[in-house]
N, C-alpha and C. Protein backbone atom coordinates (compact mmCIF):
# COMPACT_ATOMS: atom_id res chain seq x y z
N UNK A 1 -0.19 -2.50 -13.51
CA UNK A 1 -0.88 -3.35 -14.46
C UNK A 1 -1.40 -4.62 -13.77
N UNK A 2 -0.61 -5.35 -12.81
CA UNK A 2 -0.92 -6.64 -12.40
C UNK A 2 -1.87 -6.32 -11.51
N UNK A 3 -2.04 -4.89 -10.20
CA UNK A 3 -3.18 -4.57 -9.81
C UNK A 3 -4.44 -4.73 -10.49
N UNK A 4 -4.46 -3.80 -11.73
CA UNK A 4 -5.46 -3.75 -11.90
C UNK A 4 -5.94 -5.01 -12.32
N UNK A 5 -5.64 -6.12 -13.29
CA UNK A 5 -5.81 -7.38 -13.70
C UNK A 5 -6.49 -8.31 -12.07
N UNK A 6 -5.73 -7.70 -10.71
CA UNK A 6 -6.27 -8.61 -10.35
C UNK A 6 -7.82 -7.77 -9.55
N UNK A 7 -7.94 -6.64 -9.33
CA UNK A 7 -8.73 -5.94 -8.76
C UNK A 7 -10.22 -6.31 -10.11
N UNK A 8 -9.29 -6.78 -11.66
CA UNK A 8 -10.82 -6.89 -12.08
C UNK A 8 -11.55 -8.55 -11.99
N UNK A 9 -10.52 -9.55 -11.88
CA UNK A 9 -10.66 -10.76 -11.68
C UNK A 9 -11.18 -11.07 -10.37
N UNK A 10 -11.18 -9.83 -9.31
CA UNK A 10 -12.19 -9.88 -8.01
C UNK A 10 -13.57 -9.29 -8.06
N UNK A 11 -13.22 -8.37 -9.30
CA UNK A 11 -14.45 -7.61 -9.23
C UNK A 11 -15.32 -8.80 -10.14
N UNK A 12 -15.28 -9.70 -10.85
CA UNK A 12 -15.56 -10.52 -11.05
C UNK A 12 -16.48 -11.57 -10.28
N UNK A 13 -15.51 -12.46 -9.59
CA UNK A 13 -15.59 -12.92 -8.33
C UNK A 13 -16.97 -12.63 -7.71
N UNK A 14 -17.24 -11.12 -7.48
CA UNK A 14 -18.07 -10.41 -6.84
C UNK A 14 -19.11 -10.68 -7.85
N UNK A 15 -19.18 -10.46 -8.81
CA UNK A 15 -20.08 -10.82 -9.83
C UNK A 15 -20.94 -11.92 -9.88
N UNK A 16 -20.28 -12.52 -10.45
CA UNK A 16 -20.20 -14.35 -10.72
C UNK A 16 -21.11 -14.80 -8.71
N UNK A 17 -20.60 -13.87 -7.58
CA UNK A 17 -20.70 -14.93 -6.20
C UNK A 17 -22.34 -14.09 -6.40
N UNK A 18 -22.83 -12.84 -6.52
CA UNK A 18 -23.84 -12.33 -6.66
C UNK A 18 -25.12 -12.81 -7.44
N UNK A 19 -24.63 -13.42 -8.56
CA UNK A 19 -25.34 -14.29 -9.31
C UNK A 19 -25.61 -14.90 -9.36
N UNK A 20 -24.75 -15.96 -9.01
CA UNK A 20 -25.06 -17.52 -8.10
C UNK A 20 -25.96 -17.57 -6.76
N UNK A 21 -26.09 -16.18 -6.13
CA UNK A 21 -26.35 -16.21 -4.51
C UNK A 21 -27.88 -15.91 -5.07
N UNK A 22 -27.85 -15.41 -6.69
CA UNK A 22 -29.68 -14.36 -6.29
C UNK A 22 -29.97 -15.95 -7.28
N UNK A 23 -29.43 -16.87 -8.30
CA UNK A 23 -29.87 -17.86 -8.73
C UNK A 23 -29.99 -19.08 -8.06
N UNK A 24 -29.78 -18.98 -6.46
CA UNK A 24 -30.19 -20.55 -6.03
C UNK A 24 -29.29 -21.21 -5.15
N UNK A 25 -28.12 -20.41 -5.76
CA UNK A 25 -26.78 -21.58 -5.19
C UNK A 25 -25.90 -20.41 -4.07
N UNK A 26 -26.48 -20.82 -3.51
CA UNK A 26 -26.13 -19.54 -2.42
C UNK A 26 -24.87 -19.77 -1.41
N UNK A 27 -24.68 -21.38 -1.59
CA UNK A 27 -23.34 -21.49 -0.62
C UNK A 27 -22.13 -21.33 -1.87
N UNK A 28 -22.03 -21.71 -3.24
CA UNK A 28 -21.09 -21.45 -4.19
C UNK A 28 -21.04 -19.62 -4.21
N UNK A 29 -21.93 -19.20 -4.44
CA UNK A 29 -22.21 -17.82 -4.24
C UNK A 29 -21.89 -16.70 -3.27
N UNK A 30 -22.22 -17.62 -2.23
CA UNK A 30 -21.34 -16.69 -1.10
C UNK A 30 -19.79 -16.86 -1.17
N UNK A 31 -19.55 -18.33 -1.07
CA UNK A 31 -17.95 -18.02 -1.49
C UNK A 31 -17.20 -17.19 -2.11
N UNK A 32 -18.21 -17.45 -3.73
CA UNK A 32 -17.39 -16.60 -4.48
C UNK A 32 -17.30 -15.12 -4.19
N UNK A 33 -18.28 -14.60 -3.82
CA UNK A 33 -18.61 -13.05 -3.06
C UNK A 33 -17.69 -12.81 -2.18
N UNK A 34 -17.45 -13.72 -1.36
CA UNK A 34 -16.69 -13.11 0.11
C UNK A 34 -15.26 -13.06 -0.79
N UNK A 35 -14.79 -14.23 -1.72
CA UNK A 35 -13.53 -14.16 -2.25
C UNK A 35 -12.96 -12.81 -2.81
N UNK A 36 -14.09 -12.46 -3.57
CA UNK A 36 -14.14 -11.23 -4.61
C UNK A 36 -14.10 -10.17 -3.37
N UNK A 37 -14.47 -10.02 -2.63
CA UNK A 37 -14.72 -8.63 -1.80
C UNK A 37 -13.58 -8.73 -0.63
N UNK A 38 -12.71 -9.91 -0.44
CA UNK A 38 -11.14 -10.23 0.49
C UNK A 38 -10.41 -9.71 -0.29
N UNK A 39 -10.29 -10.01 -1.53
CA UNK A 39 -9.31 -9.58 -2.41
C UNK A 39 -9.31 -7.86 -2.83
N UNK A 40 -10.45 -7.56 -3.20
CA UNK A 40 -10.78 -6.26 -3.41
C UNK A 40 -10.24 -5.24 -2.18
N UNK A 41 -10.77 -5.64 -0.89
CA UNK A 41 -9.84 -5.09 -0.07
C UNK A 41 -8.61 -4.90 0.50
N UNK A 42 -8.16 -6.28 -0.37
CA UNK A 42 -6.70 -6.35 0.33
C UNK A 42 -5.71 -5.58 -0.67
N UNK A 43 -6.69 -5.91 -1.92
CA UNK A 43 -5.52 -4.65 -3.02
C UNK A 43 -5.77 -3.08 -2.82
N UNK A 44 -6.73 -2.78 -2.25
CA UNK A 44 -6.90 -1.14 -1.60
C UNK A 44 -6.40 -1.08 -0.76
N UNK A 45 -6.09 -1.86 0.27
CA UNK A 45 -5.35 -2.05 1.48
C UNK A 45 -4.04 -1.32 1.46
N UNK A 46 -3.48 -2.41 0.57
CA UNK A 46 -1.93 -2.75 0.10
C UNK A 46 -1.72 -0.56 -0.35
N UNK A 47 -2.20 -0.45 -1.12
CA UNK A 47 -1.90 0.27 -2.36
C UNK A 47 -1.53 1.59 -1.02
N UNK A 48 -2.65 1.62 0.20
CA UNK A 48 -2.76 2.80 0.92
C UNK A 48 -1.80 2.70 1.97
N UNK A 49 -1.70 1.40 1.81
CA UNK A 49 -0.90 1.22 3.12
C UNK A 49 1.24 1.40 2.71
N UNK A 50 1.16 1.29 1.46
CA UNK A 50 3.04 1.54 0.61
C UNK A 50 2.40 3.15 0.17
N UNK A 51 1.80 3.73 0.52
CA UNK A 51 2.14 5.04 0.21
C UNK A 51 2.84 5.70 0.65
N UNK A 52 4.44 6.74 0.50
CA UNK A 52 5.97 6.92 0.75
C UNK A 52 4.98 7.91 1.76
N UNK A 53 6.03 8.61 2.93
CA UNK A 53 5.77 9.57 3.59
C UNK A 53 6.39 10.71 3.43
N UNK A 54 5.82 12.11 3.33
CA UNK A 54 6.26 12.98 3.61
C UNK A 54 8.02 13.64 3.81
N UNK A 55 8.79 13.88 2.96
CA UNK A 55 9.88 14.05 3.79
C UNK A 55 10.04 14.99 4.81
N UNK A 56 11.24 14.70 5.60
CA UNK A 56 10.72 15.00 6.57
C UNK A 56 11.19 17.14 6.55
N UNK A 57 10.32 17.67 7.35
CA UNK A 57 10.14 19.69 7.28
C UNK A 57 9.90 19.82 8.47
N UNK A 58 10.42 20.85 8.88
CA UNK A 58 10.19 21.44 10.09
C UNK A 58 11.08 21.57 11.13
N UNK A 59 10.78 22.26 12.25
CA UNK A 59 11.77 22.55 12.93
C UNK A 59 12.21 21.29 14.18
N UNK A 60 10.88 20.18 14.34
CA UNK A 60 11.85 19.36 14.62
C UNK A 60 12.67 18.20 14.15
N UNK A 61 12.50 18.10 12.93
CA UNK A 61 13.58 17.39 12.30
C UNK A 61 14.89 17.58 11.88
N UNK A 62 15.75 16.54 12.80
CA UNK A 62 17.49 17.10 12.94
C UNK A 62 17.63 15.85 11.88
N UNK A 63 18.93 16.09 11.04
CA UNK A 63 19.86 14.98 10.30
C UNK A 63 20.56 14.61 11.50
N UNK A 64 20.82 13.35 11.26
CA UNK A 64 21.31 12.42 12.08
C UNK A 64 23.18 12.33 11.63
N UNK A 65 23.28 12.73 10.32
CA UNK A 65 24.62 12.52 9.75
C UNK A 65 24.70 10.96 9.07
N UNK A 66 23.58 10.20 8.88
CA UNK A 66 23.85 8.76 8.55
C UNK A 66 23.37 9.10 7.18
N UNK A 67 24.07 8.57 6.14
CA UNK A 67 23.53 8.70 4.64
C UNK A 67 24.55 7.28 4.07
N UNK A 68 23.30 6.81 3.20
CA UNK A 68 23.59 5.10 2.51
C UNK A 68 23.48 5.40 1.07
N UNK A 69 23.21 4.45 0.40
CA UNK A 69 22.52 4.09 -1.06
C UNK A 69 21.91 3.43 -0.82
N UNK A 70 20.32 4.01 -1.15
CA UNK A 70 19.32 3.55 -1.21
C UNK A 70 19.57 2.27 -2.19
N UNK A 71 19.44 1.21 -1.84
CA UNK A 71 19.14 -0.10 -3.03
C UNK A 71 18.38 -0.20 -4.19
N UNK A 72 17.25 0.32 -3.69
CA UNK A 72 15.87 0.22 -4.71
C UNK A 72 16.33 1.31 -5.51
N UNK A 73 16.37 2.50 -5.50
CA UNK A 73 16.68 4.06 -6.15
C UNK A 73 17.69 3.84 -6.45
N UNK A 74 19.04 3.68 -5.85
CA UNK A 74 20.06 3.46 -6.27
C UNK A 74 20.63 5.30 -6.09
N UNK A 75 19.78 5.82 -5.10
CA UNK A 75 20.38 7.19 -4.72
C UNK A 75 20.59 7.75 -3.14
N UNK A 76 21.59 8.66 -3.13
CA UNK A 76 22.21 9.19 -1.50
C UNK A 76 20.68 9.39 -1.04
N UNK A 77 20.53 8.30 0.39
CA UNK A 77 19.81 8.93 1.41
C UNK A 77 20.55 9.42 2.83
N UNK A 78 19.62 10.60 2.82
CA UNK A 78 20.43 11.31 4.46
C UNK A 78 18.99 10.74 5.18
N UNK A 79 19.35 10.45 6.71
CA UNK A 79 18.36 10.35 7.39
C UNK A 79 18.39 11.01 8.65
N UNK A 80 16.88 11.41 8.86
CA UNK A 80 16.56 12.74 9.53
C UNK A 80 15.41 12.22 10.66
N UNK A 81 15.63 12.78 11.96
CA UNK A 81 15.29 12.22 13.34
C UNK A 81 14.50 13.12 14.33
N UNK A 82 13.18 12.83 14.31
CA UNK A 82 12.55 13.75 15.37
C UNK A 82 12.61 13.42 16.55
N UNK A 83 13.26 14.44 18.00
CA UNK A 83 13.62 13.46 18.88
C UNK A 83 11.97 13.55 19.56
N UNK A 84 11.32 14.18 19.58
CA UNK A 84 10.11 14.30 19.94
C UNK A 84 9.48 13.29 19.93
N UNK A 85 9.46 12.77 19.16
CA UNK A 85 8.67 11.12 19.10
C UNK A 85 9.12 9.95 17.93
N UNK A 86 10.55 10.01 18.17
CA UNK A 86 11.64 8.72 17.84
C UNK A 86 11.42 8.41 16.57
N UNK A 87 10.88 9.20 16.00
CA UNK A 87 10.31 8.51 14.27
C UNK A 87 11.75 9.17 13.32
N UNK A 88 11.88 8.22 12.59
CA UNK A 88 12.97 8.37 11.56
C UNK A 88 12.60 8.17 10.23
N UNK A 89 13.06 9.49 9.52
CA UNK A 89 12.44 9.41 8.34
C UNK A 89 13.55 9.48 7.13
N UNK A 90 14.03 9.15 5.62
CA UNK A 90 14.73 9.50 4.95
C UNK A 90 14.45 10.32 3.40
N UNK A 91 15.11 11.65 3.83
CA UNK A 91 15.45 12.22 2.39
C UNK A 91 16.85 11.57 1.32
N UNK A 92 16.13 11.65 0.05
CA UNK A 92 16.80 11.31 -0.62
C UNK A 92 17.80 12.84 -1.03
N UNK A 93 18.90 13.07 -1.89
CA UNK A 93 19.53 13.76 -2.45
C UNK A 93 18.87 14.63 -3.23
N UNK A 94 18.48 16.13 -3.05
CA UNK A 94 17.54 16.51 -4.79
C UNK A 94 16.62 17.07 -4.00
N UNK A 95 15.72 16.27 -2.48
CA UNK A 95 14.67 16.45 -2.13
C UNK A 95 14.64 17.80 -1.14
N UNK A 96 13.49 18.67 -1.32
CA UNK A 96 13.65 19.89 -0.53
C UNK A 96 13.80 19.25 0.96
């Protein structure tokens, strides 16, 4: 919800700096433009960049034997270790 509120208050921004830039006032205008189009990217940014990964499949992923409580979930994670290229990934409990 708060995304979108602010993705439309940029798309705005973009508006409002476009309008100002084709009516005259082109240094208020650009501001507001560049503002609207920083923000716009930084909430597409964000959104692509917290997308969870993959758990981990395949034949080189070994369990390590380390399993916590996740904080956020508040559920058993096991975590699982490719030695191939040091990346560590965690399944939760439930997950194939």
């Amino acid at each position: 919800m708060l995304r979108r509120v602010v993705e439309l208050i940029a798309a705005l921004f973009v508006l409002i700096g476009l309008y100002l830039a084709v009516a005259g006032a082109s240094a208020a205008g650009v501001k507001a433009l560049l503002l609207g189009l920083v923000v716009l990217v930084a909430v597409r940014f964000e959104r692509w960049r917290t997308r969870p990964l993959p758990p981990p499949s395949g034949p080189h992923w070994q369990p390590t034997g380390e399993r916590f409580e996740d904080p956020g979930s508040g559920k058993t994670v096991e975590v699982h270790y490719n030695p191939e290229t040091g990346e560590r990934r965690y399944r939760g409990d439930g997950e194939g």
